[in-house]
PDB file of N, CA and C in Angstrom:
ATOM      1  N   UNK A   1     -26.423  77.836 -60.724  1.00  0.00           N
ATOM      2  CA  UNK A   1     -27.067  77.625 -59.445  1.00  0.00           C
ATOM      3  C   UNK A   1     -27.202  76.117 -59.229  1.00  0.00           C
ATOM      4  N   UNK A   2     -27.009  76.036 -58.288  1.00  0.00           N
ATOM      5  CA  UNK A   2     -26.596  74.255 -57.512  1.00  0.00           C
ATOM      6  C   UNK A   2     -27.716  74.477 -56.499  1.00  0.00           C
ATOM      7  N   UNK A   3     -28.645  73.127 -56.805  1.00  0.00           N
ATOM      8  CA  UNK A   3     -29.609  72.845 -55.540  1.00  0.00           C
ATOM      9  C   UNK A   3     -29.524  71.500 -55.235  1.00  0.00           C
ATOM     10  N   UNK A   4     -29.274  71.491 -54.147  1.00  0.00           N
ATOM     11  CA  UNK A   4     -28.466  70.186 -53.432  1.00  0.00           C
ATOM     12  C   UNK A   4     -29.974  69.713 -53.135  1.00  0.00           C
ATOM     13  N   UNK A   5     -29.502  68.163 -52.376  1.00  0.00           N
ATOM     14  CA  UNK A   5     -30.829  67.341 -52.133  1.00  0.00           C
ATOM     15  C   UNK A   5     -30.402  66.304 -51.227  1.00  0.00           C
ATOM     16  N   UNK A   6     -30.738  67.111 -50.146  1.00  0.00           N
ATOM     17  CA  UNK A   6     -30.575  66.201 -48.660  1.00  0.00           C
ATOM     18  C   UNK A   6     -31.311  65.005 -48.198  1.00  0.00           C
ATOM     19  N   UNK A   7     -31.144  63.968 -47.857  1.00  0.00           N
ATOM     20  CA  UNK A   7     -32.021  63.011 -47.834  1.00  0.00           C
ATOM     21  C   UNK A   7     -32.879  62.501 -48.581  1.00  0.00           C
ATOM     22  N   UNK A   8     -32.880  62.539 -49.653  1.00  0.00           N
ATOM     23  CA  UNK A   8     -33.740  62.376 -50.680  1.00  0.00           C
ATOM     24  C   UNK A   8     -34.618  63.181 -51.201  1.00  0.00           C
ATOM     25  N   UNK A   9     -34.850  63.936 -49.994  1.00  0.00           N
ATOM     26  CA  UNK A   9     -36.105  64.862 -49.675  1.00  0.00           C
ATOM     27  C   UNK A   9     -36.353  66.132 -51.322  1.00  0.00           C
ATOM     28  N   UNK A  10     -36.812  65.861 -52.332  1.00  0.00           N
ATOM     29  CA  UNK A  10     -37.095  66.357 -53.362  1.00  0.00           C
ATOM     30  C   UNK A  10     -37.612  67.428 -52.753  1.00  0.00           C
ATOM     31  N   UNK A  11     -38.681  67.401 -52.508  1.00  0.00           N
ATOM     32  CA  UNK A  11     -39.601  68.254 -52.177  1.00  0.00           C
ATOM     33  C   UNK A  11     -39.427  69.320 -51.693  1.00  0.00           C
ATOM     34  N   UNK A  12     -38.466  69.111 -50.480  1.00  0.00           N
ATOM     35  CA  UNK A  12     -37.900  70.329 -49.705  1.00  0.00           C
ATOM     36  C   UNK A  12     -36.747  71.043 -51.012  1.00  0.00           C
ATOM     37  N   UNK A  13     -36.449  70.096 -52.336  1.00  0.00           N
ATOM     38  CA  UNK A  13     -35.297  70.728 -52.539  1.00  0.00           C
ATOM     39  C   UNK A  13     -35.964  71.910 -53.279  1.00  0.00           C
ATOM     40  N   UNK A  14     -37.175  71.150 -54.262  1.00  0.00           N
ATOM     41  CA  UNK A  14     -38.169  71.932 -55.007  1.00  0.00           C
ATOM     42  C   UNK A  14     -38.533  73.205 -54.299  1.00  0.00           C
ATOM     43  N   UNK A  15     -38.795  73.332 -53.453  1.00  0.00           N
ATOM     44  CA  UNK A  15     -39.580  74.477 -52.371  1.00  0.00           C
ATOM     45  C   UNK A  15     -38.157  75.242 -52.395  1.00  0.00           C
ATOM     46  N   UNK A  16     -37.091  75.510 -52.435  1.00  0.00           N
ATOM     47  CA  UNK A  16     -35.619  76.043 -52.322  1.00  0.00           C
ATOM     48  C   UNK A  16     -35.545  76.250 -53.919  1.00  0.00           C
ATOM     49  N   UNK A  17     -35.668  75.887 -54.829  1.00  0.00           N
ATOM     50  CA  UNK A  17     -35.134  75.916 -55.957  1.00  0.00           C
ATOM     51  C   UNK A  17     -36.756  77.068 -56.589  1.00  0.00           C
ATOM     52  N   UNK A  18     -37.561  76.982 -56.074  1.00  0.00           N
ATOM     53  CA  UNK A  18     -38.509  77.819 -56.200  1.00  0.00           C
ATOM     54  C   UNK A  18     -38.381  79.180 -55.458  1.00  0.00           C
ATOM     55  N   UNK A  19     -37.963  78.860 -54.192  1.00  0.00           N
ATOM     56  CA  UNK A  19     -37.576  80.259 -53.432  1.00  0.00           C
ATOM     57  C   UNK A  19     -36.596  81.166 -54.162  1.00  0.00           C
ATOM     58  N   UNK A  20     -35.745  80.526 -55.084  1.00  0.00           N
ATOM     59  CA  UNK A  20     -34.602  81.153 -55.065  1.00  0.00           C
ATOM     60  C   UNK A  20     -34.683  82.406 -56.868  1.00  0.00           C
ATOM     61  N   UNK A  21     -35.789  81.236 -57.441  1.00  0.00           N
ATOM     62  CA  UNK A  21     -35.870  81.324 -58.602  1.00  0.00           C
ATOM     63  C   UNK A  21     -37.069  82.712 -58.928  1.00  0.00           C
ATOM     64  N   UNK A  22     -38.308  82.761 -57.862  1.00  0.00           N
ATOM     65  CA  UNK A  22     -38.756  84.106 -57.301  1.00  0.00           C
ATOM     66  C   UNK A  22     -37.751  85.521 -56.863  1.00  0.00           C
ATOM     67  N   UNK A  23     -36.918  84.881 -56.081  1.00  0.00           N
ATOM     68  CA  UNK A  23     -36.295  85.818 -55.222  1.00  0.00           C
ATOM     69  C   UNK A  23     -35.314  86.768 -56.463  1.00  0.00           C
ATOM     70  N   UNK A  24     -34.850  86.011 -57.510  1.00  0.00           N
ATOM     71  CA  UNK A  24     -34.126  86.326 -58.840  1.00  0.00           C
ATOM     72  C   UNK A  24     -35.100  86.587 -59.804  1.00  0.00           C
ATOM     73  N   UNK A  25     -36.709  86.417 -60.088  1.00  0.00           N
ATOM     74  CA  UNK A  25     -37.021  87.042 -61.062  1.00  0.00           C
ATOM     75  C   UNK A  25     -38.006  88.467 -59.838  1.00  0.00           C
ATOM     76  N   UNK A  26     -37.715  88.797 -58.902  1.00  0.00           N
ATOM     77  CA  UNK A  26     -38.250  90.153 -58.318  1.00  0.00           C
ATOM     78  C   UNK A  26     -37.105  90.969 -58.146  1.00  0.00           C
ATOM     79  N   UNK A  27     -35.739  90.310 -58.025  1.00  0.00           N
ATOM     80  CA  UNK A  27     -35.011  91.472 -57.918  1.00  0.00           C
ATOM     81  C   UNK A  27     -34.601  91.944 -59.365  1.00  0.00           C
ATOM     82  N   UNK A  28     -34.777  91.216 -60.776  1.00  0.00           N
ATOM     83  CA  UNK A  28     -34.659  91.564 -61.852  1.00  0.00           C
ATOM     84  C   UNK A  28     -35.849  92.482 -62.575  1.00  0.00           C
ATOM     85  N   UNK A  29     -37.077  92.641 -62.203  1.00  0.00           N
ATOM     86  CA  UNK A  29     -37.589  93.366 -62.264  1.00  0.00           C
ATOM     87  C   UNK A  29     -37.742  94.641 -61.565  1.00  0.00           C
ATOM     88  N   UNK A  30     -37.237  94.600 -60.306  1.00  0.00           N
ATOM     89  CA  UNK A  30     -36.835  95.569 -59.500  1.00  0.00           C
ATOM     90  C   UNK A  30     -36.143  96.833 -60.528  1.00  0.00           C
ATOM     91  N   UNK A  31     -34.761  96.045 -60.672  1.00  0.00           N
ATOM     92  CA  UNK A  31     -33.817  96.976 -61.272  1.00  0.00           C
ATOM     93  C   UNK A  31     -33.877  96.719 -62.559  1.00  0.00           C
ATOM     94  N   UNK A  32     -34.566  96.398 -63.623  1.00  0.00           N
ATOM     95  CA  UNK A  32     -34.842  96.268 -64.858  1.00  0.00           C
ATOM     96  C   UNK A  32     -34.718  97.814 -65.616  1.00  0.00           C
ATOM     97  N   UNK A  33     -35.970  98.787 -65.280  1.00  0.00           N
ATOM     98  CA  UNK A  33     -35.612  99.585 -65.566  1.00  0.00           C
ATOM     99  C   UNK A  33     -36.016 100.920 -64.201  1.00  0.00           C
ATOM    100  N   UNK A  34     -35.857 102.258 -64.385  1.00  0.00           N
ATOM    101  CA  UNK A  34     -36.101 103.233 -63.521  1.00  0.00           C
ATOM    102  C   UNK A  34     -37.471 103.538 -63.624  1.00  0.00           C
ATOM    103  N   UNK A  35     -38.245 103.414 -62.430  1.00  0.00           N
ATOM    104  CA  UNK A  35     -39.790 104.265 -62.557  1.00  0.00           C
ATOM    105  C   UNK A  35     -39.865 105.131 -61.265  1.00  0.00           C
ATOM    106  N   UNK A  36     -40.212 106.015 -61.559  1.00  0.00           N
ATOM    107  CA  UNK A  36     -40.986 107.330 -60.396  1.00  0.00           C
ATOM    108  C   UNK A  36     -41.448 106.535 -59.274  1.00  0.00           C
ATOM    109  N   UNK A  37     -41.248 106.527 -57.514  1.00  0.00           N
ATOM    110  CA  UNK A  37     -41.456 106.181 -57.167  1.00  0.00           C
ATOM    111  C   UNK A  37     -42.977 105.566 -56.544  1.00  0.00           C
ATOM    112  N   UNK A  38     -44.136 106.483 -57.191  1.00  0.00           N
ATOM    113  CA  UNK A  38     -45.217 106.183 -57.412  1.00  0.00           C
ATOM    114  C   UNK A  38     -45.949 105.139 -58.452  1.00  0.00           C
ATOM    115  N   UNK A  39     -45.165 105.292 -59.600  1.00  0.00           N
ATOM    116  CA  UNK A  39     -45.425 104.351 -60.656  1.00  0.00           C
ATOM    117  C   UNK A  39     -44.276 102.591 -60.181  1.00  0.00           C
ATOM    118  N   UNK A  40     -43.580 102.854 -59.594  1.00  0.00           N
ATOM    119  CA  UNK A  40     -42.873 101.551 -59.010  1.00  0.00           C
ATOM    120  C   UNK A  40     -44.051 101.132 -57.910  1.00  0.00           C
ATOM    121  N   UNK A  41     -44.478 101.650 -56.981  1.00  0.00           N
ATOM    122  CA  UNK A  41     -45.792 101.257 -56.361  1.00  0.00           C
ATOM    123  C   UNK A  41     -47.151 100.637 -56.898  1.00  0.00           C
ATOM    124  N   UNK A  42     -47.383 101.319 -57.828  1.00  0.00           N
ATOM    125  CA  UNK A  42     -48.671 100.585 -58.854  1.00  0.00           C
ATOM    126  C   UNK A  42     -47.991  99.745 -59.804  1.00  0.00           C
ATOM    127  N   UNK A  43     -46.665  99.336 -60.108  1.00  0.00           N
ATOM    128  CA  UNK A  43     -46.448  97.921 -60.694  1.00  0.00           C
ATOM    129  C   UNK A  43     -46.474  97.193 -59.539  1.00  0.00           C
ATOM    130  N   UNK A  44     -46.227  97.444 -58.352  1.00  0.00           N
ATOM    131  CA  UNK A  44     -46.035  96.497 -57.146  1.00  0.00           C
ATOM    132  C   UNK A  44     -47.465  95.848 -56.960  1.00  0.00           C
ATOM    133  N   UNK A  45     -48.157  96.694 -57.318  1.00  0.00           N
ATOM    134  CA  UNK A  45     -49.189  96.151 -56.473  1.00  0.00           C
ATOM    135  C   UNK A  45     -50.309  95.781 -57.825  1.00  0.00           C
ATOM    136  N   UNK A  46     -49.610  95.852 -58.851  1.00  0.00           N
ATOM    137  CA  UNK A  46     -50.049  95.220 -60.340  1.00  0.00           C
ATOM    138  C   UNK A  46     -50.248  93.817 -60.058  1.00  0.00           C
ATOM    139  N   UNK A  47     -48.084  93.427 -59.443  1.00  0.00           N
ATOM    140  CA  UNK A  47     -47.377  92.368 -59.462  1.00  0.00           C
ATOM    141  C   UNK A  47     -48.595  91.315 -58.167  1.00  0.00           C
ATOM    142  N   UNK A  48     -48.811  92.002 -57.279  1.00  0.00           N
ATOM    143  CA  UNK A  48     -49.019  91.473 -56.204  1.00  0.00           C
ATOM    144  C   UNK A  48     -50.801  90.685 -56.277  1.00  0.00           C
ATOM    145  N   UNK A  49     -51.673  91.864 -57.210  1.00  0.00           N
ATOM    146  CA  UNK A  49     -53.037  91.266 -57.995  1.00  0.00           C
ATOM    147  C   UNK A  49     -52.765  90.305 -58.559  1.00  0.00           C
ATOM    148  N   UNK A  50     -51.762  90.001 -59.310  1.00  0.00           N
ATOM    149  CA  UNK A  50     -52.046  88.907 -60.498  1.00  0.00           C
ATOM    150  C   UNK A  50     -51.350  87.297 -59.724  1.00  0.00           C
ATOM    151  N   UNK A  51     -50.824  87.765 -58.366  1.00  0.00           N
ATOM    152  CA  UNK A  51     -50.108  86.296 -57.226  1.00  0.00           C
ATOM    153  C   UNK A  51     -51.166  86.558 -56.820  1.00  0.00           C
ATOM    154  N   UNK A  52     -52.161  87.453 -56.313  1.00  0.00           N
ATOM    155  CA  UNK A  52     -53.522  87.166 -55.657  1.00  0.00           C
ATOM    156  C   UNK A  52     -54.588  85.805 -56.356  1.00  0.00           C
ATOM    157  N   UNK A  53     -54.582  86.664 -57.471  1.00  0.00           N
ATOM    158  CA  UNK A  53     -55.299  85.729 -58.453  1.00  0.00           C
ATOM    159  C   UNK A  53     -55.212  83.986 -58.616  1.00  0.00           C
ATOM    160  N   UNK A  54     -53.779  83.979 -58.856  1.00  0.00           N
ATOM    161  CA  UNK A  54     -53.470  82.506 -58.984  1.00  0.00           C
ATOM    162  C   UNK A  54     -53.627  81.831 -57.629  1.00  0.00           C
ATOM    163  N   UNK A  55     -53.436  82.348 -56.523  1.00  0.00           N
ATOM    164  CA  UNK A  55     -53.411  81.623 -54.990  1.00  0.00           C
ATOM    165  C   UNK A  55     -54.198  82.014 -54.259  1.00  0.00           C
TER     166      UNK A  55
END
C-alpha cells in the first residue's frame, strides 16, 4: 500500500493512511471467521462499545 503526499500536507496523508488501515482491519474481521447472524450483531456492537470508549 502506497500513500502518496500531496503538498506536503502530512496530515491529510495520515487521515488516508488511517482510513484505509480501519477499512482493512473491519473487513478482516468481518470475514475472519463464520458467526450466526445474531452473534455477528453482538460482536458489532462489542466492536462499536470499545470505539465508544476511546472517543
Amino acid at each position: 500500500m502506497v500513500i502518496k503526499v500531496v503538498n506536503n500536507d502530512v496530515d491529510a496523508a495520515l487521515k488516508e493512511c488511517r482510513r484505509q488501515f480501519s477499512e482493512i482491519r473491519r473487513r478482516k474481521i468481518r470475514y475472519s471467521y463464520y458467526l450466526r447472524p445474531a452473534l455477528r450483531l453482538r460482536e458489532k456492537r462489542k466492536i462499536a462499545a470499545v470505539k465508544r470508549k476511546f472517543y
